[in-house]
C-alpha atoms as a PDB file:
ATOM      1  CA  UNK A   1     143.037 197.027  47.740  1.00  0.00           C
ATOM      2  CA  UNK A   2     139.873 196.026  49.426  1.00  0.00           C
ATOM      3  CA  UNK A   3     136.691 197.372  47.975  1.00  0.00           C
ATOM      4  CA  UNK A   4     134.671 200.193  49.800  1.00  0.00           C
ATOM      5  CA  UNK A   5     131.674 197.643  51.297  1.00  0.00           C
ATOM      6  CA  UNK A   6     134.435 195.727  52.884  1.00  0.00           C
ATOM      7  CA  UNK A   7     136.602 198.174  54.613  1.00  0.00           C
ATOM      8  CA  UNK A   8     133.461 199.875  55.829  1.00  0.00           C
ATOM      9  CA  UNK A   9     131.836 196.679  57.138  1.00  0.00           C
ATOM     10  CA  UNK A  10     135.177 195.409  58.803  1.00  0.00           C
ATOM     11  CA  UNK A  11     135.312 199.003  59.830  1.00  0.00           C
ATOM     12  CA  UNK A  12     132.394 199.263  61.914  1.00  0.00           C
ATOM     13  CA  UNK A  13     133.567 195.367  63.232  1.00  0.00           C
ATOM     14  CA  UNK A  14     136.421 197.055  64.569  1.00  0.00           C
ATOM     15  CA  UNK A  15     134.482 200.172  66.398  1.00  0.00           C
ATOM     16  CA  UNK A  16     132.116 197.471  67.861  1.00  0.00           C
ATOM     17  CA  UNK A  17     135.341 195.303  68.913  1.00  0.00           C
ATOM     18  CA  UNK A  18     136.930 198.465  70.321  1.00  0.00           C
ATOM     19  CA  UNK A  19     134.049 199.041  72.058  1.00  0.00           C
ATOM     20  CA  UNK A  20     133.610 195.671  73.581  1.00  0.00           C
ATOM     21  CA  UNK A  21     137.305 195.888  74.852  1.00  0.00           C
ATOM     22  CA  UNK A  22     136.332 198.948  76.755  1.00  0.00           C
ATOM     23  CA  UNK A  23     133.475 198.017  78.369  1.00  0.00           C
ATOM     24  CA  UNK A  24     135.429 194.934  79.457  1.00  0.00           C
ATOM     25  CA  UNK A  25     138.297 196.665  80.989  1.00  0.00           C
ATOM     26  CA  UNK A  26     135.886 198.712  82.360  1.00  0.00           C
ATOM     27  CA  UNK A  27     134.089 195.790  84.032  1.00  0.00           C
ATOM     28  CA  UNK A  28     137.648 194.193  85.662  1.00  0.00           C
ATOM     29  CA  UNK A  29     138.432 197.956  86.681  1.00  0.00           C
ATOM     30  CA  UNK A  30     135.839 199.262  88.709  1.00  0.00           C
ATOM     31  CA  UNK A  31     134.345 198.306  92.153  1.00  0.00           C
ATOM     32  CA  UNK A  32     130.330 199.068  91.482  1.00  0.00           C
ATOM     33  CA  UNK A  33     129.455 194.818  90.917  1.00  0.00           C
ATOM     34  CA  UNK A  34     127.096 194.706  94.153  1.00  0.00           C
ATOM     35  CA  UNK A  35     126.108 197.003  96.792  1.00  0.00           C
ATOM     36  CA  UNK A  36     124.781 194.621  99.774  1.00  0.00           C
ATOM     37  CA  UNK A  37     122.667 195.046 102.816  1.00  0.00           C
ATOM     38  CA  UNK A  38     123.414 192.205 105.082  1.00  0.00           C
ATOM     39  CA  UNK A  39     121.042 191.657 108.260  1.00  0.00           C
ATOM     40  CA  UNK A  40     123.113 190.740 111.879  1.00  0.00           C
ATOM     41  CA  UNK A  41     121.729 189.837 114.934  1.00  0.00           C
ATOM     42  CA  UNK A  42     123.378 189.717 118.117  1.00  0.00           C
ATOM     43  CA  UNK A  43     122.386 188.280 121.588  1.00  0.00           C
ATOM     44  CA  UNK A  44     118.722 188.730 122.876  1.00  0.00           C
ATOM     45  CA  UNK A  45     117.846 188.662 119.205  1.00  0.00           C
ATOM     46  CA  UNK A  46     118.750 192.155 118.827  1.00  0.00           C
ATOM     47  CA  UNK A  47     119.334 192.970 114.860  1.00  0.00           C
ATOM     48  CA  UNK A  48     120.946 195.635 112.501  1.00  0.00           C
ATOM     49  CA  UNK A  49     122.837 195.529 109.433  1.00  0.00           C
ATOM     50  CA  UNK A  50     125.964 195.702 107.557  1.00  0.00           C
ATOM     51  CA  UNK A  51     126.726 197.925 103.842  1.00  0.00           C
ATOM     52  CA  UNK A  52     129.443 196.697 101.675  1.00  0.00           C
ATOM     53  CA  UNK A  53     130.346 197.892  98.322  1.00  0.00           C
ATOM     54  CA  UNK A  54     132.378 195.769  96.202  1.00  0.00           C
ATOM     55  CA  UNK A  55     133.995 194.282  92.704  1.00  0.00           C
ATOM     56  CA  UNK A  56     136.317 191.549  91.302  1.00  0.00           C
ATOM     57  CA  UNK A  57     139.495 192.560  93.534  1.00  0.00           C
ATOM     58  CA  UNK A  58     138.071 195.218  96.133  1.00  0.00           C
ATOM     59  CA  UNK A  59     135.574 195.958  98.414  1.00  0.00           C
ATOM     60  CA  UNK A  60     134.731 198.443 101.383  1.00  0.00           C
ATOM     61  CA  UNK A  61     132.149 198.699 104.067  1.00  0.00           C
ATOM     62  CA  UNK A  62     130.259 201.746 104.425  1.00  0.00           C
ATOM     63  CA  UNK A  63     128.726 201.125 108.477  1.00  0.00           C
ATOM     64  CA  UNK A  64     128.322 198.124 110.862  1.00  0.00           C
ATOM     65  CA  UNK A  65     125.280 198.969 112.964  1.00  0.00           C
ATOM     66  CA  UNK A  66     125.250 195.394 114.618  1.00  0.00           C
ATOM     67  CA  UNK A  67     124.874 194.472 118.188  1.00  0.00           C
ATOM     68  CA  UNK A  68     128.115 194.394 120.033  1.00  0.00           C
ATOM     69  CA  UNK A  69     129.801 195.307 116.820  1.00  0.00           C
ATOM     70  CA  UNK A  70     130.368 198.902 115.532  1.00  0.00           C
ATOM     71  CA  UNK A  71     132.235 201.416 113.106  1.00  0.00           C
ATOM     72  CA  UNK A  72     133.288 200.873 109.850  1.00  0.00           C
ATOM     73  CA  UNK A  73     135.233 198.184 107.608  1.00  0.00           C
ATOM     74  CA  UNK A  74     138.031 199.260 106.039  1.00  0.00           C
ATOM     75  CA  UNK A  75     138.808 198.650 102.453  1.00  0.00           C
ATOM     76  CA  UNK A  76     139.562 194.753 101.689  1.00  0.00           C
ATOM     77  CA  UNK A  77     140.579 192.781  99.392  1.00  0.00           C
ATOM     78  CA  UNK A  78     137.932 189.997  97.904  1.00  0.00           C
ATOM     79  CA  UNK A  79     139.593 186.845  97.031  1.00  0.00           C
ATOM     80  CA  UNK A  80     141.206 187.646 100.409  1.00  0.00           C
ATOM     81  CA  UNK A  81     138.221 187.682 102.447  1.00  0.00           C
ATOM     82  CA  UNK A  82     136.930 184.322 101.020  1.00  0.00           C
ATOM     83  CA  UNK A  83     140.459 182.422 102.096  1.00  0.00           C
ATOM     84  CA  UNK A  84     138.006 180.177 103.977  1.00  0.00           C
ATOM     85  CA  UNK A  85     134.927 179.666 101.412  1.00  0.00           C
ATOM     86  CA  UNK A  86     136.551 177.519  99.017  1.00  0.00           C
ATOM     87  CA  UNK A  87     133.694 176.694  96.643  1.00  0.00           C
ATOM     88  CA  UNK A  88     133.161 180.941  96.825  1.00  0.00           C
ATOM     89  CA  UNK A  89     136.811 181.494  95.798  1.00  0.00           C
ATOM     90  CA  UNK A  90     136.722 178.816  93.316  1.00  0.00           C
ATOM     91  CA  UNK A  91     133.597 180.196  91.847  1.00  0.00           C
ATOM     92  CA  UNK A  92     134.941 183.970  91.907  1.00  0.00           C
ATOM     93  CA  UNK A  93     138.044 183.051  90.532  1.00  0.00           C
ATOM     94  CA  UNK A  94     136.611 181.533  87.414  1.00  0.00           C
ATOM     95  CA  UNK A  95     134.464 184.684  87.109  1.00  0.00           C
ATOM     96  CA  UNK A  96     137.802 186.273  86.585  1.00  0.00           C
ATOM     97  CA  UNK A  97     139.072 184.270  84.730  1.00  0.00           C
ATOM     98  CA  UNK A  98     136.450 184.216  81.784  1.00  0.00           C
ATOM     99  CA  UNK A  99     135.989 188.156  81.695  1.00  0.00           C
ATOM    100  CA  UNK A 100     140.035 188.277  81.247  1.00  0.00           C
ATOM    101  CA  UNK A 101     139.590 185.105  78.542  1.00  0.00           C
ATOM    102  CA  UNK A 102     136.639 187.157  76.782  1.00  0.00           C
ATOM    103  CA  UNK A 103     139.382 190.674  76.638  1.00  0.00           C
ATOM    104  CA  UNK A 104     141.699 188.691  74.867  1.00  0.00           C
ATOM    105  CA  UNK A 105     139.107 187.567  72.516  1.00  0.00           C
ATOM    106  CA  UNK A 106     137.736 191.175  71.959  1.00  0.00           C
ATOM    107  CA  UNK A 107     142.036 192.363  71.306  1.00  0.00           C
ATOM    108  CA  UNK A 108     142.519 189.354  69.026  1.00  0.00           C
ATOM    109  CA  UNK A 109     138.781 190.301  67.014  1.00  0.00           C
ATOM    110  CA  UNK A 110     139.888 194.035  66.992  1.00  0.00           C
ATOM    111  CA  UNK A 111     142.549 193.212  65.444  1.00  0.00           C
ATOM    112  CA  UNK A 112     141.975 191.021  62.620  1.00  0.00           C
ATOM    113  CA  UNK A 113     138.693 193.309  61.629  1.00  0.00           C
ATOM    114  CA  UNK A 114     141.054 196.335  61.936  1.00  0.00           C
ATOM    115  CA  UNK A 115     143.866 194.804  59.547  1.00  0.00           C
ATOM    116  CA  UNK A 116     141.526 193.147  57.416  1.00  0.00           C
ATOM    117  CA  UNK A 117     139.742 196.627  57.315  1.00  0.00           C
ATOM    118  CA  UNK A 118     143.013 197.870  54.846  1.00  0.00           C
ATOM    119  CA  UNK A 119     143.773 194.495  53.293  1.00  0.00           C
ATOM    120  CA  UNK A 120     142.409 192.171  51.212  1.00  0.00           C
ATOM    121  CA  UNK A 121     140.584 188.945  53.786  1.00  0.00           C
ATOM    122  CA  UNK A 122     142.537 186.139  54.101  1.00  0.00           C
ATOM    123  CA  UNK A 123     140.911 182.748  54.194  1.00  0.00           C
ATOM    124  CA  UNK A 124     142.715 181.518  57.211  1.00  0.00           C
ATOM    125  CA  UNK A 125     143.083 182.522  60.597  1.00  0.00           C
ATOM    126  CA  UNK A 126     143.312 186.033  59.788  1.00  0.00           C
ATOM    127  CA  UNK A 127     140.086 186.479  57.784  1.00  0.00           C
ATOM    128  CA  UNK A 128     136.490 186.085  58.523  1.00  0.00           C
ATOM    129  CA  UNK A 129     137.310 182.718  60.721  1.00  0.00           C
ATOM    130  CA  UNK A 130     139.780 184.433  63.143  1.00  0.00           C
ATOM    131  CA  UNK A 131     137.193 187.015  63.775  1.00  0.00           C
ATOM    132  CA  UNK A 132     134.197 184.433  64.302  1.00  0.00           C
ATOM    133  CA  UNK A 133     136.294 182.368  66.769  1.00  0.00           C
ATOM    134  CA  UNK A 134     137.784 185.343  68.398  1.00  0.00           C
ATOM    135  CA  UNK A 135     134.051 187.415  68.632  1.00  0.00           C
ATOM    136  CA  UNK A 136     132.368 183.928  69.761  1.00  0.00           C
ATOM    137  CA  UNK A 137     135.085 183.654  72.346  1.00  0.00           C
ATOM    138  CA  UNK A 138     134.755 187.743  73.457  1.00  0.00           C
ATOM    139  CA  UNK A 139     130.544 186.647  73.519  1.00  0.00           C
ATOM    140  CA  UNK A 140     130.456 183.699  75.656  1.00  0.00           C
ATOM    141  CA  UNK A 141     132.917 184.029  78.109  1.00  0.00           C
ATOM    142  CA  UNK A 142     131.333 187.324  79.785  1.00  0.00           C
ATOM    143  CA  UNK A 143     128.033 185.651  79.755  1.00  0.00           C
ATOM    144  CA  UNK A 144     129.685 182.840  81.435  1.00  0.00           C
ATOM    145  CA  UNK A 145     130.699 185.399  84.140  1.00  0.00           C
ATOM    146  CA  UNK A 146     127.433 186.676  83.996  1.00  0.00           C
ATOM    147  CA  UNK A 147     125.605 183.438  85.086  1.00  0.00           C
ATOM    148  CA  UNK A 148     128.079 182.133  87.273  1.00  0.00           C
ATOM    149  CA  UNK A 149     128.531 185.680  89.367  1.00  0.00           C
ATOM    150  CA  UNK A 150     125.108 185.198  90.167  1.00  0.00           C
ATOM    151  CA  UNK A 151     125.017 182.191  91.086  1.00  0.00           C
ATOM    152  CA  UNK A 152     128.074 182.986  93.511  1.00  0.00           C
ATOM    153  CA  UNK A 153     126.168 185.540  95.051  1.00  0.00           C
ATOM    154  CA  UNK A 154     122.542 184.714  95.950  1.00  0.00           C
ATOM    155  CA  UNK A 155     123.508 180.982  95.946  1.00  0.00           C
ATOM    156  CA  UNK A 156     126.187 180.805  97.982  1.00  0.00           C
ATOM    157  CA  UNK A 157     125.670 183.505  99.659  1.00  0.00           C
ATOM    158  CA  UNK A 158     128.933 186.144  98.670  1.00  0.00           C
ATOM    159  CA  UNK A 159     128.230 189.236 100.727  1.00  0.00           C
ATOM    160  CA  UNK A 160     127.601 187.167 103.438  1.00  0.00           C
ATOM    161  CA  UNK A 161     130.824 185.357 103.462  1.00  0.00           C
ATOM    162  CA  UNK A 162     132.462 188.626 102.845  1.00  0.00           C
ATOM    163  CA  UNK A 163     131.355 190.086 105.812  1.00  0.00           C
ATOM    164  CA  UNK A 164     131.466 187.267 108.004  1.00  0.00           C
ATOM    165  CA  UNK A 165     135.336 187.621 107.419  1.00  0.00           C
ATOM    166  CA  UNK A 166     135.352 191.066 108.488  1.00  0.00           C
ATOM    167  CA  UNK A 167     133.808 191.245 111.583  1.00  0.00           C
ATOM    168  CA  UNK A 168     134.718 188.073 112.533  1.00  0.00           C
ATOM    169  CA  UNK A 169     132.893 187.994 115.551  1.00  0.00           C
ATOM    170  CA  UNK A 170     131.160 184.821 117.691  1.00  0.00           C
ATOM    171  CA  UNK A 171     128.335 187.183 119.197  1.00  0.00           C
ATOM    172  CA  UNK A 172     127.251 188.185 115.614  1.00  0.00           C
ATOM    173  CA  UNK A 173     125.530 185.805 113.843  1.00  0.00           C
ATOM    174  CA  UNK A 174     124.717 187.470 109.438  1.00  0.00           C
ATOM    175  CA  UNK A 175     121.815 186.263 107.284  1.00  0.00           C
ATOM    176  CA  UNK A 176     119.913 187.403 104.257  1.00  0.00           C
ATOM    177  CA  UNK A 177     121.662 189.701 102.269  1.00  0.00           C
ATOM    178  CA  UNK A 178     119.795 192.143 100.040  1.00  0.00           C
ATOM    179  CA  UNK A 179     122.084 192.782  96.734  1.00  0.00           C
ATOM    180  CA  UNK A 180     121.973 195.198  94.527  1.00  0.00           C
ATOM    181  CA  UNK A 181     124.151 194.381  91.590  1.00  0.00           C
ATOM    182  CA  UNK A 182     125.986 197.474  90.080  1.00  0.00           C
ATOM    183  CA  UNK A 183     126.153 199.490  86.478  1.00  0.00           C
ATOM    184  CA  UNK A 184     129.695 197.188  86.283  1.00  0.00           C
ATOM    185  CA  UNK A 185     127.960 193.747  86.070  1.00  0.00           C
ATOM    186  CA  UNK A 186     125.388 195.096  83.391  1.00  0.00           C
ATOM    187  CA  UNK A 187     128.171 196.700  81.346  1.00  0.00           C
ATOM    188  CA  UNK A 188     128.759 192.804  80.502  1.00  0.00           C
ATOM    189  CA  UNK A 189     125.389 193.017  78.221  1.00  0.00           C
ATOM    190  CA  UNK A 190     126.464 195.469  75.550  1.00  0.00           C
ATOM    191  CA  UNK A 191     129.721 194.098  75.491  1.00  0.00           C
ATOM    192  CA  UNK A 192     127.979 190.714  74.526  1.00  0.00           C
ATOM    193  CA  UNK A 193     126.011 192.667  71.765  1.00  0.00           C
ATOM    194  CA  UNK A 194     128.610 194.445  70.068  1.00  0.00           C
ATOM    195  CA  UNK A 195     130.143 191.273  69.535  1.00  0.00           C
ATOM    196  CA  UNK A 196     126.992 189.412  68.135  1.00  0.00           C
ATOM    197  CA  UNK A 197     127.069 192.702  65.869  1.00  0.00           C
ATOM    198  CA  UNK A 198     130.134 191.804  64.713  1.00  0.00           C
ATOM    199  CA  UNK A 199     129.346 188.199  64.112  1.00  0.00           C
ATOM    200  CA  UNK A 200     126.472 189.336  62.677  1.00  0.00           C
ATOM    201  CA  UNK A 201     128.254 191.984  59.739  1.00  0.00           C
ATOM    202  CA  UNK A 202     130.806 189.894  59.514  1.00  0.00           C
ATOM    203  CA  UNK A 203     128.774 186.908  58.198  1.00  0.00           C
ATOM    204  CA  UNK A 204     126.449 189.448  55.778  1.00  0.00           C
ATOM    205  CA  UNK A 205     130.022 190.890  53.917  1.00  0.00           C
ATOM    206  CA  UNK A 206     130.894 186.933  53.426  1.00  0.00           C
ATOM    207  CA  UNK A 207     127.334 186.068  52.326  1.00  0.00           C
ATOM    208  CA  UNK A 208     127.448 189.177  50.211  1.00  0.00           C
ATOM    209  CA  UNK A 209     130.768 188.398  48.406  1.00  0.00           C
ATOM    210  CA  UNK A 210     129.693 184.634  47.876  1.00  0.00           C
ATOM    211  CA  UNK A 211     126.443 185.837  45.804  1.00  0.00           C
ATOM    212  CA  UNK A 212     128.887 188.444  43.932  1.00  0.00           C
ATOM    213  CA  UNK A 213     131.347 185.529  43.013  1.00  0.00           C
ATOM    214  CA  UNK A 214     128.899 183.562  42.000  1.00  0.00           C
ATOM    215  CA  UNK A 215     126.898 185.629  39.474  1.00  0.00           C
ATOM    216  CA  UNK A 216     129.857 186.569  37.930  1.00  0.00           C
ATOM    217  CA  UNK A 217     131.133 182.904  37.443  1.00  0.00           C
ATOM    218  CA  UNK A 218     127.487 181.609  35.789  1.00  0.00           C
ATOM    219  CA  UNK A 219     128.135 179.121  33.387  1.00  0.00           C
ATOM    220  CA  UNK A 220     127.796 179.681  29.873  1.00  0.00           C
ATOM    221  CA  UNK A 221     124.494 177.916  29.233  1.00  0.00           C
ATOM    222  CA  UNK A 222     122.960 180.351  31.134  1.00  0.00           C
ATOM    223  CA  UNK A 223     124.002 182.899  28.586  1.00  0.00           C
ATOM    224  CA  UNK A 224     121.049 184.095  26.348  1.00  0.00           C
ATOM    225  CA  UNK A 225     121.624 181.891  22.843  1.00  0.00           C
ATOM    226  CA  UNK A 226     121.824 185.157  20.384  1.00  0.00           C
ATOM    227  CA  UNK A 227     124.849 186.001  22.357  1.00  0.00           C
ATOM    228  CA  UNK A 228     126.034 182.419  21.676  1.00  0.00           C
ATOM    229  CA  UNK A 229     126.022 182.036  18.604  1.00  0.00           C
ATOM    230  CA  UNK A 230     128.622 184.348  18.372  1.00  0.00           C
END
């Protein structure tokens, strides 16, 4: 049975791992990523804008109040509306990609700290390694996202795109977007935390098991000499 320090330790490695699944599933679920105010301008240099809301898979449009164009855009799908921006797609895509490569690192930690929360550690795979490579995986993959979300959008220009696609119009011509990036992009931030916490307990349970191994196997000479004699 595995001592009480260890089962609480990989315990609360677990609860931060559970954690850092939610907030990840969380993050591919929900459309509040980046709330945009895109400026249009239409013959004679007349100008309004365009609102769009959107996320990973889905978007809307709140209002078009652009010259010659009106009303509102209807729900739409993302990696839809950038058929025609390849280096966009490409860019989104990967986005994807990592946050769904960093959930299956934060399943895989969750559940080697949660089984080696009841047993005693094993010292491959399924021990302390296992939960390093799977945490480390869970850590850097999000911030990946992170970087390379923004870089999609005030780069190369994402809402922009997005719009351009929906309104699709000659007379309209779109230009400086104003983001706002959503409570779904930062929920990326704890989710990187919780699994440097687990890293982080993780490694003090190991360094605290090394130091108790180790004092109990000191060699003899160390032994005061009125105990040796006998």
């Amino acid at each position: 049975m595995p001592t009480v320090r260890k089962t609480v330790m990989f315990l609360g490695g677990s609860l931060a791992n559970g954690g850092s699944l939610i907030m990840i599933c969380a993050v591919l679920a929900t459309k509040e990523w980046v709330s945009a105010v895109i400026t249009c301008k239409g013959s004679a240099n007349h100008t309004g804008n365009v609102t769009l809301e959107y996320g990973l898979f889905e978007g809307k449009g709140e209002h078009i109040f652009c010259p010659n164009v009106g009303g509102l855009i209807q729900s739409f799908k993302v990696l839809e509306s950038l058929e025609h921006f390849g280096p966009s797609k490409s860019l989104h895509i990967t986005v994807i990609t990592c946050l769904c490569l960093g959930l299956l690192g934060s399943i895989c930690s969750f559940g080697i700290t949660l089984y080696n929360s009841f047993s005693n550690p094993y010292e491959t795979y399924l021990g302390p390694l296992g939960v390093y490579v799977c945490s480390s995986v869970s850590a850097i993959f999000p911030f990946f996202s992170m970087v390379l979300f923004v870089v999609n959008t005030e780069v190369y220009h994402l809402s922009v795109k997005m719009a351009q696609n929906k309104i699709d119009s000659p007379l309209v011509t779109l230009s400086n977007a104003k983001n706002s990036i959503g409570y779904s992009y930062y929920l990326m931030i704890p989710a990187f935390f919780c699994n440097l916490f687990v890293i982080i307990i993780i490694n003090v349970y190991q360094h605290a098991s090394y130091t108790q191994k180790k004092a109990q196997q000191r060699p003899v000479e160390d032994a005061p000499k009125d105990v040796m004699m006998y």
